[in-house]
N, C-alpha and C. Protein backbone atom coordinates (compact mmCIF):
# COMPACT_ATOMS: atom_id res chain seq x y z
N UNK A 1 -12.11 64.51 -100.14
CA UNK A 1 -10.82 65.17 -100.06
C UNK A 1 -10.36 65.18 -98.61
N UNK A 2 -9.30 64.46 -98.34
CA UNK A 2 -8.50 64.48 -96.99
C UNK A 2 -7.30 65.26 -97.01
N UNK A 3 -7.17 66.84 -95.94
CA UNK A 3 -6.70 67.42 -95.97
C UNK A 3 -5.12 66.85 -95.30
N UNK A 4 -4.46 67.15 -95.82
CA UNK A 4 -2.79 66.63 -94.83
C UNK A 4 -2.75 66.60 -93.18
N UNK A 5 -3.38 67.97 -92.89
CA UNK A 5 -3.25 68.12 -91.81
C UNK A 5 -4.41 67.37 -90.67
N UNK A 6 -5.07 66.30 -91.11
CA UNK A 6 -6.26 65.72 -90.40
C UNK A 6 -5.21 64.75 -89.82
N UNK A 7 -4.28 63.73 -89.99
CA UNK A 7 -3.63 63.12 -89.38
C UNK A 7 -2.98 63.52 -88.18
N UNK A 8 -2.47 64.76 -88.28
CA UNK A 8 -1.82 65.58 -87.53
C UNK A 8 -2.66 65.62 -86.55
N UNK A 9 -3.68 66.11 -86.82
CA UNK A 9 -4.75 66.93 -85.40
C UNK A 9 -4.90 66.18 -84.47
N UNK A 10 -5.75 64.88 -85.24
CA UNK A 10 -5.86 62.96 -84.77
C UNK A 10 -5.08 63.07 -83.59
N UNK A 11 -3.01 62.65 -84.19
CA UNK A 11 -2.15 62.56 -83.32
C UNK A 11 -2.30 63.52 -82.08
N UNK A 12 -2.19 64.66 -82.48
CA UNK A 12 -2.28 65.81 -81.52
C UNK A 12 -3.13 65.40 -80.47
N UNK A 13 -4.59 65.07 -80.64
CA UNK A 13 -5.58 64.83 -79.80
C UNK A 13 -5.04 63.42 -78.69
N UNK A 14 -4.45 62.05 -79.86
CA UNK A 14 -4.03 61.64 -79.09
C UNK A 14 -2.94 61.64 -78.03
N UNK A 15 -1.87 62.90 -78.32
CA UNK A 15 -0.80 63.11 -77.48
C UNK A 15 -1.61 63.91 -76.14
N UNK A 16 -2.45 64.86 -76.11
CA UNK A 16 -3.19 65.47 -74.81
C UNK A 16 -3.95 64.12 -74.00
N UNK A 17 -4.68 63.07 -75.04
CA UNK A 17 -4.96 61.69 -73.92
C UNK A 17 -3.66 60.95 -73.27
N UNK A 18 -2.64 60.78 -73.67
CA UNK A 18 -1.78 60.59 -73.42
C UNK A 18 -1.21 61.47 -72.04
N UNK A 19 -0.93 62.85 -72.39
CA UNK A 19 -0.79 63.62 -71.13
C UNK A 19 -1.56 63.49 -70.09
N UNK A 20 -2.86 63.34 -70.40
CA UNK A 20 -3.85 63.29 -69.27
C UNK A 20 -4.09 62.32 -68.64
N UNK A 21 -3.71 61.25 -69.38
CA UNK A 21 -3.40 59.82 -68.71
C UNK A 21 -1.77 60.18 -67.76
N UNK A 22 -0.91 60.37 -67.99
CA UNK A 22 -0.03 61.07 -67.39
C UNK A 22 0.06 61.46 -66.06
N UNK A 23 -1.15 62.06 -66.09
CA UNK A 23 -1.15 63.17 -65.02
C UNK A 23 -0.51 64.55 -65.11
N UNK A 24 -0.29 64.86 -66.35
CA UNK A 24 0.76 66.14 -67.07
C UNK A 24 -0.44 66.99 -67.41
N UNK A 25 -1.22 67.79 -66.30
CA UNK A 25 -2.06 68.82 -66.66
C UNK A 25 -1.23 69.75 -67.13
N UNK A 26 -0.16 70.37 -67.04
CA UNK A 26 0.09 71.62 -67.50
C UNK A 26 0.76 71.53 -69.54
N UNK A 27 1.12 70.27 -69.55
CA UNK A 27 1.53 69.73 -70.53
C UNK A 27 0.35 69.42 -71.72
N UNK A 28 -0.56 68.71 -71.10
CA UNK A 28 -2.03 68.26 -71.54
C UNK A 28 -2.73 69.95 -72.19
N UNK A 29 -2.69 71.06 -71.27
CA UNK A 29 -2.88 72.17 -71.62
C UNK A 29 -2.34 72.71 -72.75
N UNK A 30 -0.77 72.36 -72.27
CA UNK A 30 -0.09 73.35 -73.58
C UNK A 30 -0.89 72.87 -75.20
N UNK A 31 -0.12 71.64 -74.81
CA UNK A 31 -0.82 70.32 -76.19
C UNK A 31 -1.98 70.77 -76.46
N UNK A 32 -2.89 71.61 -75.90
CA UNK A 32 -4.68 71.79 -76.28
C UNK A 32 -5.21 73.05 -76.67
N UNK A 33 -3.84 73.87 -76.60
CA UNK A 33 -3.46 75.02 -77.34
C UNK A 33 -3.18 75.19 -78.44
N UNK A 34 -2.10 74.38 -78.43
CA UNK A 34 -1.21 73.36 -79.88
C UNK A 34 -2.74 73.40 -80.91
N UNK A 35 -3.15 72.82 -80.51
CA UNK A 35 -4.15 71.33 -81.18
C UNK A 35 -5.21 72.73 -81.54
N UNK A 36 -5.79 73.47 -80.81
CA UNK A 36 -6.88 74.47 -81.03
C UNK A 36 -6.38 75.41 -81.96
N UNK A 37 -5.17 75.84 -82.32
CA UNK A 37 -4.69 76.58 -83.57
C UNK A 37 -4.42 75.87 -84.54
N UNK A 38 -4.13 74.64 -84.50
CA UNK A 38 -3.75 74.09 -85.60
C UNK A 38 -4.98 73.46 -86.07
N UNK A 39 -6.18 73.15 -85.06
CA UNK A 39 -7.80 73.26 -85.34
C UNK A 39 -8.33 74.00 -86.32
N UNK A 40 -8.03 74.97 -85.71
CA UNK A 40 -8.26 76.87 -86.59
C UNK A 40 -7.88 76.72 -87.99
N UNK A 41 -6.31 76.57 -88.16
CA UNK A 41 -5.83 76.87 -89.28
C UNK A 41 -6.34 75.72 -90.44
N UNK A 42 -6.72 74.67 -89.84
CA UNK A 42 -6.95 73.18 -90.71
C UNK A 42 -8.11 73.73 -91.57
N UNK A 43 -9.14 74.55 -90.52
CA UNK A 43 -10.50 74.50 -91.01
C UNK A 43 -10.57 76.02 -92.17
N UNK A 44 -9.74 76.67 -91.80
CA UNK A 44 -9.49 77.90 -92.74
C UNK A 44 -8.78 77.51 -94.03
N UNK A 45 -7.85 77.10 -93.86
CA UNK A 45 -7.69 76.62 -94.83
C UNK A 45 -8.27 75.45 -96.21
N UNK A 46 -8.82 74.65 -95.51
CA UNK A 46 -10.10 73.80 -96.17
C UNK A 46 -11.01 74.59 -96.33
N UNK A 47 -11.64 75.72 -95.72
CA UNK A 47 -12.76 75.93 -96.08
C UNK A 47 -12.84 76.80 -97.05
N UNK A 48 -13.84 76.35 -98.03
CA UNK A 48 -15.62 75.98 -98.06
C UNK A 48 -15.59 74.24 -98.08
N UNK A 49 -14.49 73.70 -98.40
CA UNK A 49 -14.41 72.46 -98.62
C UNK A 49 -13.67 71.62 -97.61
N UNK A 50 -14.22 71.95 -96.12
CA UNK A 50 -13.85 71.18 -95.07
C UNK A 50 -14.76 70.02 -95.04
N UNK A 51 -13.55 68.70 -95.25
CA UNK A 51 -14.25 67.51 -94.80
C UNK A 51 -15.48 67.10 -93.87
N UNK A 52 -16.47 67.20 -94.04
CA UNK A 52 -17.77 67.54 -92.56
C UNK A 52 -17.02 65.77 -91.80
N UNK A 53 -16.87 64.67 -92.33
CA UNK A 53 -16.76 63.75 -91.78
C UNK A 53 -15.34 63.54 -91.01
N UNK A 54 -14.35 64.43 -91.53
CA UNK A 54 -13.35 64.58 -90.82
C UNK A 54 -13.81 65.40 -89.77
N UNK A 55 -14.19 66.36 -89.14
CA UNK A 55 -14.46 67.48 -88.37
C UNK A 55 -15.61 66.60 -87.62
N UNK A 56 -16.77 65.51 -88.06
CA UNK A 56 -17.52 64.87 -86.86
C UNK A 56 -16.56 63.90 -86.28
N UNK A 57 -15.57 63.25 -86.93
CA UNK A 57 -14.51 62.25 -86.34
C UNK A 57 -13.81 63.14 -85.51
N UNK A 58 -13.06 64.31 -85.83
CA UNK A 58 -12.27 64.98 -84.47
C UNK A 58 -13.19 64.99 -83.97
N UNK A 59 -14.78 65.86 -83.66
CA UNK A 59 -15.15 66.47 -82.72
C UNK A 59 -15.57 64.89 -81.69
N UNK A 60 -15.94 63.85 -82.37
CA UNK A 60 -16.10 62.58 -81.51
C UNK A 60 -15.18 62.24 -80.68
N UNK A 61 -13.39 62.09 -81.24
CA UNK A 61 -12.57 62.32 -80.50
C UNK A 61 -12.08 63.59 -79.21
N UNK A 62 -13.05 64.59 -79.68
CA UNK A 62 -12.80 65.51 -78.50
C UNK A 62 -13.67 65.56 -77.56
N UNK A 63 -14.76 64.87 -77.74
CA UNK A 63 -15.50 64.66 -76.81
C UNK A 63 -15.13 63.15 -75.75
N UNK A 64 -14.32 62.32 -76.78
CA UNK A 64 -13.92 61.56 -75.81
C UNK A 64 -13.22 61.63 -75.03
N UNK A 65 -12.03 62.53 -75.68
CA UNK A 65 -11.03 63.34 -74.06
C UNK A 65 -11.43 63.93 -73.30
N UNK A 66 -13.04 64.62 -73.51
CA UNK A 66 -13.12 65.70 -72.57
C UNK A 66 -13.81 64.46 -71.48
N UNK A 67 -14.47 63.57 -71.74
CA UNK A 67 -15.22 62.40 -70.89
C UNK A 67 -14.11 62.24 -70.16
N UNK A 68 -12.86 61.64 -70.48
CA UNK A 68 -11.52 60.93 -69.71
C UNK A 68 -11.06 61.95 -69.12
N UNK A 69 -10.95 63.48 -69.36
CA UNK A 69 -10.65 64.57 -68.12
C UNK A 69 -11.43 64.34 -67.34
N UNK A 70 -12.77 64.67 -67.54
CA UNK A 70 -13.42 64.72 -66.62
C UNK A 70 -13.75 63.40 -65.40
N UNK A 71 -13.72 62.57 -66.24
CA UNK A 71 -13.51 61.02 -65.29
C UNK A 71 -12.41 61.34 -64.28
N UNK A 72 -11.21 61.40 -64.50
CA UNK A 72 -9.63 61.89 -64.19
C UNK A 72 -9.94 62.94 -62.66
N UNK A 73 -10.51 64.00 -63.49
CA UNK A 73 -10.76 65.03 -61.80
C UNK A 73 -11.50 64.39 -61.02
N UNK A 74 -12.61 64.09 -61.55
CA UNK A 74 -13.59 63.26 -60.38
C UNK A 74 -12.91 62.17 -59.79
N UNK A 75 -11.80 61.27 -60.32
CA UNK A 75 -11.14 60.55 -59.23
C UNK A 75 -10.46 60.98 -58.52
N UNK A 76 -9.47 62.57 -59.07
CA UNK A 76 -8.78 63.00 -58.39
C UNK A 76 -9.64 64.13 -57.32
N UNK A 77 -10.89 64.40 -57.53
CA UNK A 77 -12.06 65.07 -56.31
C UNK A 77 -12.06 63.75 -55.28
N UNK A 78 -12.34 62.60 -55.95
CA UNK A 78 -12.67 61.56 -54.89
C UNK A 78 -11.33 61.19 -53.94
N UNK A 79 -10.29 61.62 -54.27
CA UNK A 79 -9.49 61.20 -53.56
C UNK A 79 -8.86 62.37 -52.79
N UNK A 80 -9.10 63.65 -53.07
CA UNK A 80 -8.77 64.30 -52.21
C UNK A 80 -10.39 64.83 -51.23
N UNK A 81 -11.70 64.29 -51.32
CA UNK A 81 -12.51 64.15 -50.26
C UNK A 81 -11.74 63.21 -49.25
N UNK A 82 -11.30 62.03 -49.85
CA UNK A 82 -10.94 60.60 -48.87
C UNK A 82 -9.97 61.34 -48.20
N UNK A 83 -8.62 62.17 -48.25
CA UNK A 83 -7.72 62.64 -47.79
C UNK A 83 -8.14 63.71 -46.73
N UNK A 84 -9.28 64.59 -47.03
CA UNK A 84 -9.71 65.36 -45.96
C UNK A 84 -10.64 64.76 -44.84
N UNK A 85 -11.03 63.72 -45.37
CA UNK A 85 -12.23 63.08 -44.21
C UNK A 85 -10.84 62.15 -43.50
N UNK A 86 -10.13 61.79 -44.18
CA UNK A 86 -9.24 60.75 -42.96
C UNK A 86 -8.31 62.37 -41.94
N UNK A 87 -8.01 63.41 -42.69
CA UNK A 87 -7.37 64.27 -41.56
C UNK A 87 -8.44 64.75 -41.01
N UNK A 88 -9.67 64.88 -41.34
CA UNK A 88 -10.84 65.18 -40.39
C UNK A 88 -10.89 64.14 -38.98
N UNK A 89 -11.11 62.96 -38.94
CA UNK A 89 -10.57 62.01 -38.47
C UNK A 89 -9.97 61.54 -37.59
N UNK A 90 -8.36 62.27 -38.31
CA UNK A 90 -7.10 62.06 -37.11
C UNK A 90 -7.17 62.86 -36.35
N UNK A 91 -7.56 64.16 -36.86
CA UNK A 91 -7.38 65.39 -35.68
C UNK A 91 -8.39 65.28 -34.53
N UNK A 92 -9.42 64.49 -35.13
CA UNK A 92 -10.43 64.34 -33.84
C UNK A 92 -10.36 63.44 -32.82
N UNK A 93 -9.21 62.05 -33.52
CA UNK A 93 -8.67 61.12 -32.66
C UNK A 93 -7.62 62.15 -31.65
N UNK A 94 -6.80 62.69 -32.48
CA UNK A 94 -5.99 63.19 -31.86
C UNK A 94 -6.54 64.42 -30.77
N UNK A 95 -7.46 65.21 -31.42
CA UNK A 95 -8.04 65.90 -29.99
C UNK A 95 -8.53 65.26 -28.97
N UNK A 96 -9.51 64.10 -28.91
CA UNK A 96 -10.29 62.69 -27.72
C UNK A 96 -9.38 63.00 -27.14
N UNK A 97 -8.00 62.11 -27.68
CA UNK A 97 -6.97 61.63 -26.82
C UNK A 97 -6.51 62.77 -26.05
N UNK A 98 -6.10 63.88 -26.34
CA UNK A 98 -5.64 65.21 -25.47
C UNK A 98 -6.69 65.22 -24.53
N UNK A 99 -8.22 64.92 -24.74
CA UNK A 99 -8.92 65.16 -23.57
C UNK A 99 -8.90 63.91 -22.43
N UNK A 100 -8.75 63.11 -23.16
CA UNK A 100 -8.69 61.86 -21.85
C UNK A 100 -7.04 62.06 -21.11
């Protein structure tokens, strides 16, 4: 039995990869709000007779977004280390030079 609303969730999940590919954290958020009540209500309503293979397919899919956030900050950590070590850097070029 495939509940109506399993397509929905799917999409949903894919619209927050979408945001997060984006760069739309606050958007990606809202969307993961969205998606966590309408989570809720899918499984209340199905249950006792929630699809288990629908619910390991979302939760596979939510583990794959949470991998691609987390990939996402760590480039965006790696690039704001690179941004503080180059003004680490300039300011020290720029202090030398005041001393010579």
């Amino acid at each position: 039995m495939t509940h109506s609303g399993h397509p929905a969730l799917e999409a949903q999940l894919a619209s927050i990869g979408g945001a997060v590919d984006a760069g739309e954290v606050e958007e990606a958020a809202e969307r993961m709000a969205g998606y966590d009540a309408a989570l809720r209500n899918y499984i209340e309503t199905t249950a006792p007779h929630t699809p288990v293979d629908v619910l390991r397919e979302l939760l596979r899919m939510q583990n794959d977004l949470l991998l691609q956030m987390r990939d996402r900050q760590a480039r965006i950590g790696e690039i704001l280390r690179q941004t503080q070590r180059q003004a680490t850097a300039a300011n020290a070029y720029t202090s030398a030079e005041d001393v010579l």
